[in-house]
Each structure stands twice: as structure tokens, then as C-alpha cells.
C-alpha atoms as a PDB file:
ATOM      1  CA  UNK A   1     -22.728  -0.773 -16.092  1.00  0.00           C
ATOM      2  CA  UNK A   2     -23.050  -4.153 -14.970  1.00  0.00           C
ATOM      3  CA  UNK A   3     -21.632  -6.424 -12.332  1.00  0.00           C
ATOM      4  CA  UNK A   4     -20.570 -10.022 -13.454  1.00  0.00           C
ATOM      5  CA  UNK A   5     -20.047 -12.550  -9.966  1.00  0.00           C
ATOM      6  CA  UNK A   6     -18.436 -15.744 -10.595  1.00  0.00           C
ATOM      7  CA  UNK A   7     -18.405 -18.812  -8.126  1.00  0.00           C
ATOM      8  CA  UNK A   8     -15.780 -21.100  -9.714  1.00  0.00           C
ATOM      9  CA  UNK A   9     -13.196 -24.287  -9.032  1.00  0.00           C
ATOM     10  CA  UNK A  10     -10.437 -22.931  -7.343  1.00  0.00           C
ATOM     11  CA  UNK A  11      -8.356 -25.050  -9.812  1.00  0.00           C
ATOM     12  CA  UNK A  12      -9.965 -23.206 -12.609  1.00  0.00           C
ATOM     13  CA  UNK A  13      -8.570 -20.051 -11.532  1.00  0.00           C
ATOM     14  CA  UNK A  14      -5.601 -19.459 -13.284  1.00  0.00           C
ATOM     15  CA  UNK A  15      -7.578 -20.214 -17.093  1.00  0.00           C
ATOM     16  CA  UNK A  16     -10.078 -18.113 -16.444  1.00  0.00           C
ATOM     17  CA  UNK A  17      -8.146 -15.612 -15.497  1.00  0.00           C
ATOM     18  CA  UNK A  18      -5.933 -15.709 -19.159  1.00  0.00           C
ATOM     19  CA  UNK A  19      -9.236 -15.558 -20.556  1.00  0.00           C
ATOM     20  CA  UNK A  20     -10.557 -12.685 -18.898  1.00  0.00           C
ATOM     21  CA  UNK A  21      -7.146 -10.805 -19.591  1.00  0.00           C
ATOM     22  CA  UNK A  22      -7.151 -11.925 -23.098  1.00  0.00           C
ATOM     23  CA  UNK A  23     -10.066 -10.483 -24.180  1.00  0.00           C
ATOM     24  CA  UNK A  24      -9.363  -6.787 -22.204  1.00  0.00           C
ATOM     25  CA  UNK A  25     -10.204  -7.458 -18.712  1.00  0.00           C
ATOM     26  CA  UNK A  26      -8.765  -5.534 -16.257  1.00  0.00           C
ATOM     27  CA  UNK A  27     -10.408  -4.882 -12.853  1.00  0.00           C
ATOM     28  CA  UNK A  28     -10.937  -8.351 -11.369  1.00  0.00           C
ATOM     29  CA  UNK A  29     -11.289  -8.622  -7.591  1.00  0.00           C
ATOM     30  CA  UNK A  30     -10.654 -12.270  -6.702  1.00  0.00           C
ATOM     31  CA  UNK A  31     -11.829 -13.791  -3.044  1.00  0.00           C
ATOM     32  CA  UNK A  32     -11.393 -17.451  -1.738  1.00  0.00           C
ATOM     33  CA  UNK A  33     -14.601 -18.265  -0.688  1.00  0.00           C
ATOM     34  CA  UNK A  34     -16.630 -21.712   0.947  1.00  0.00           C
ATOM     35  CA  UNK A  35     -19.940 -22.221  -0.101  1.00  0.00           C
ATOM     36  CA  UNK A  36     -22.619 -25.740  -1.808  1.00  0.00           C
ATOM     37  CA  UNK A  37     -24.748 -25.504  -4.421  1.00  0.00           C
ATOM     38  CA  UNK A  38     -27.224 -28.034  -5.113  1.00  0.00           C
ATOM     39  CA  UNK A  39     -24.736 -30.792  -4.509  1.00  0.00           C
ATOM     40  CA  UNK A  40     -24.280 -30.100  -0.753  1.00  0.00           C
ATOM     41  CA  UNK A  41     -20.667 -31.296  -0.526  1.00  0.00           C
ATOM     42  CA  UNK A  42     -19.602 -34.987   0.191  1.00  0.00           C
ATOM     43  CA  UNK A  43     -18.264 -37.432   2.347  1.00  0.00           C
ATOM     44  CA  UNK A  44     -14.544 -38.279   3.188  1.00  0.00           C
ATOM     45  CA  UNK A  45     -13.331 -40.942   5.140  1.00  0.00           C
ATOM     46  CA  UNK A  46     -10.263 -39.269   7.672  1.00  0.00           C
ATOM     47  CA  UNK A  47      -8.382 -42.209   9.922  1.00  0.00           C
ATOM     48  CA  UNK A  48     -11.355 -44.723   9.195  1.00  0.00           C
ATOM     49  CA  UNK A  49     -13.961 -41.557  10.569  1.00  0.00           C
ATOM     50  CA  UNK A  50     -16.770 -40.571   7.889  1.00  0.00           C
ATOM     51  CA  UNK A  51     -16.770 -36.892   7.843  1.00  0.00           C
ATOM     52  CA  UNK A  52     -19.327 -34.872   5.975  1.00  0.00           C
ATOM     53  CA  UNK A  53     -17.732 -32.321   3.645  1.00  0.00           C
ATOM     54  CA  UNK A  54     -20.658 -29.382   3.394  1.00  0.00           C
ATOM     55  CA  UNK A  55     -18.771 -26.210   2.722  1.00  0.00           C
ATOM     56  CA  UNK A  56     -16.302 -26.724  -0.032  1.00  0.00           C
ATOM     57  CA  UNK A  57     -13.718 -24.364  -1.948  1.00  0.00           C
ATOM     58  CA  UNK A  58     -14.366 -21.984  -4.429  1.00  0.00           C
ATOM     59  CA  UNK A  59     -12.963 -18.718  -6.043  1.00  0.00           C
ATOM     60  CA  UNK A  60     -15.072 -16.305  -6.157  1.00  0.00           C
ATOM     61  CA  UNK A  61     -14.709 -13.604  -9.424  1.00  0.00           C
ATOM     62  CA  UNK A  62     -16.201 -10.127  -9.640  1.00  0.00           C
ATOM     63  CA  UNK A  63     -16.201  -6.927 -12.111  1.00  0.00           C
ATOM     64  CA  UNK A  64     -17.807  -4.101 -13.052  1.00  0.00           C
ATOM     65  CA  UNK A  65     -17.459  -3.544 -16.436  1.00  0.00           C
ATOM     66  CA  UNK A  66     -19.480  -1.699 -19.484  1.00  0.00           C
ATOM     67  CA  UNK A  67     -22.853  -3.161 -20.113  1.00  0.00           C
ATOM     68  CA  UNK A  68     -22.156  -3.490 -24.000  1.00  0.00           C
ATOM     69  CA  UNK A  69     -19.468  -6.060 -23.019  1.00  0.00           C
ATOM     70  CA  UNK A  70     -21.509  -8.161 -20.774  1.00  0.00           C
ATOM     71  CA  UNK A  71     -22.385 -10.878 -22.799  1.00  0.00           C
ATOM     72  CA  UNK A  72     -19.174 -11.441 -24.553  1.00  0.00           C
ATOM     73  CA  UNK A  73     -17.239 -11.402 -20.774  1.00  0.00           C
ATOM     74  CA  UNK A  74     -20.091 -14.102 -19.530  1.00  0.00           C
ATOM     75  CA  UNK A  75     -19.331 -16.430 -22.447  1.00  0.00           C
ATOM     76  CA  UNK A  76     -15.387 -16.142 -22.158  1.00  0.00           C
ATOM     77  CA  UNK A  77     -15.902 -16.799 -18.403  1.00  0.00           C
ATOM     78  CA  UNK A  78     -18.439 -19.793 -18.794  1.00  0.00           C
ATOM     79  CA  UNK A  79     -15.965 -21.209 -21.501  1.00  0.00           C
ATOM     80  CA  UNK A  80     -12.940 -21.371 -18.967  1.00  0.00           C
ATOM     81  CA  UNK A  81     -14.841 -21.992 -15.872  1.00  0.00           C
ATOM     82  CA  UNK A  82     -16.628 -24.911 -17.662  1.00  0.00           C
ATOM     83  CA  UNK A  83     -15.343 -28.614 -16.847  1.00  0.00           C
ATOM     84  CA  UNK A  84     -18.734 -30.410 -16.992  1.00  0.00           C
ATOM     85  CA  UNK A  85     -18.939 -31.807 -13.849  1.00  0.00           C
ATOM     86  CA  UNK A  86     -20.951 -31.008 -11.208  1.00  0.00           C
ATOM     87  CA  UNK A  87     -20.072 -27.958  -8.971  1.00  0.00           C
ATOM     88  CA  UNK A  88     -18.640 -25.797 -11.621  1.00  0.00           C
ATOM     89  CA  UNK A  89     -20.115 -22.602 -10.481  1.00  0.00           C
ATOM     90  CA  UNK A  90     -22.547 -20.066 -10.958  1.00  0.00           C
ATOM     91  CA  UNK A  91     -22.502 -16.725 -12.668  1.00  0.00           C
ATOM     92  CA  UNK A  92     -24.388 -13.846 -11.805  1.00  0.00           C
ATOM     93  CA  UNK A  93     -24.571 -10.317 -13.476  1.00  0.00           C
ATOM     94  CA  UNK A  94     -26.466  -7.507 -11.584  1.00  0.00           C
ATOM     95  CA  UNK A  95     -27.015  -3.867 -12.707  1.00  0.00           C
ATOM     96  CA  UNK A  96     -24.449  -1.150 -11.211  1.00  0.00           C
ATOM     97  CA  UNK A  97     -25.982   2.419 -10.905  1.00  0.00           C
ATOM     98  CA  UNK A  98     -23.007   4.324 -10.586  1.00  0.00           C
ATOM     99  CA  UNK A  99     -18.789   4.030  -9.896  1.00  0.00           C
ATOM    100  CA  UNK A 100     -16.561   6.862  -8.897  1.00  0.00           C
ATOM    101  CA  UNK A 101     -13.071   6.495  -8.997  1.00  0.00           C
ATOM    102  CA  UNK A 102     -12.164   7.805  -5.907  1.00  0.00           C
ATOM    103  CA  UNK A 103      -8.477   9.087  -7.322  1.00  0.00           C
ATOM    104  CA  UNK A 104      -9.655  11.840  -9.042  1.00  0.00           C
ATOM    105  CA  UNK A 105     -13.679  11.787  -8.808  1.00  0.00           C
ATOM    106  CA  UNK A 106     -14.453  10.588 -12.447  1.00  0.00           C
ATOM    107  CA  UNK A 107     -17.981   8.988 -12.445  1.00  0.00           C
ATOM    108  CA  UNK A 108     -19.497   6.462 -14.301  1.00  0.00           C
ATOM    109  CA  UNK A 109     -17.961   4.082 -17.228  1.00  0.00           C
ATOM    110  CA  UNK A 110     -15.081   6.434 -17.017  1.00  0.00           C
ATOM    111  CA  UNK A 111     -14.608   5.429 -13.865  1.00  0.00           C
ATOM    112  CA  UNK A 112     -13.900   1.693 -14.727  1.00  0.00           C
END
């Protein structure tokens, strides 16, 4: 089992979520979250004050789903995420050891 993080444009939510769903998605735990990447936000100017912008909005994307499906889940989600400009996101994907579905105690993939 693997788990797939995304840090994406909050107004590429709603795609990437069609895509995800399209291709057999289902558990998707979704969190509004402020972060930078390499870009370190920007400036705006407020009421003719500069103001630096450091922390901006994102969506932040995570699921645990069946290592066999990992890579076709990280291309769908890079396809929809993707706008080409700068601060489109990261994806990470980390190893899960084990999941228990605490309903009924059914462990592992099962479990998903």
C-alpha cells in the first residue's frame, strides 16, 4: 500500500477531483492548507501598502490506495493538477505498512 500527498491550486480542485473519481478513486481526504515552494509567495499592493504574500493557498490531496495502482493515480493527478505555471504543486507517495478499518477490523488492502 502506498500513500499518494498532493499539494495543489485550490482552483484546480474540482478537475482533479473528476479525475481521481473517474478512474475508481474513492477515499480522498481533502485539507485547505498554506504553504511556498520555491517561489516564496509575492507581493501585493493593499491601499497603496506593499505587503509580502509568503504563505499562499493550496489544497492539499491524500490516499491510501493499492500499490499496483500507484503510478496510474500519480499520472491522472499530475495531468489535472498541471497548469504550467509556477506553483502547481508537489506530489509525494510514501509506503503504508498497514490499514485497519476500524468498522469491522479488516486489515490491509481490504481495508481500503
Amino acid at each position: 500500500m502506498k500513500k499518494i500527498e498532493a499539494i495543489i491550486q485550490p482552483h484546480k480542485l474540482d478537475e482533479v477531483k473528476e479525475a481521481l473519481i473517474g478512474i475508481g478513486v474513492d477515499g480522498i481526504t481533502i485539507s485547505e492548507v498554506r504553504g511556498h515552494g520555491r517561489q516564496k509567495g509575492h507581493t501585493e499592493v493593499y491601499r497603496g501598502q506593499e505587503y509580502k504574500v509568503d504563505l499562499l493557498p493550496k489544497v492539499k490531496l491524500e490516499m491510501v490506495v493499492a500499490s499496483a495502482r500507484v503510478d496510474q493515480i500519480v499520472g491522472v493527478l499530475a495531468e489535472a493538477a498541471r497548469s504550467g505555471k509556477i506553483g502547481d504543486g508537489k506530489i509525494f507517495v510514501s509506503s503504508i505498512e498497514e490499514a485497519v478499518r476500524i468498522r469491522n477490523g479488516e486489515r490491509g488492502e481490504v481495508a481500503l
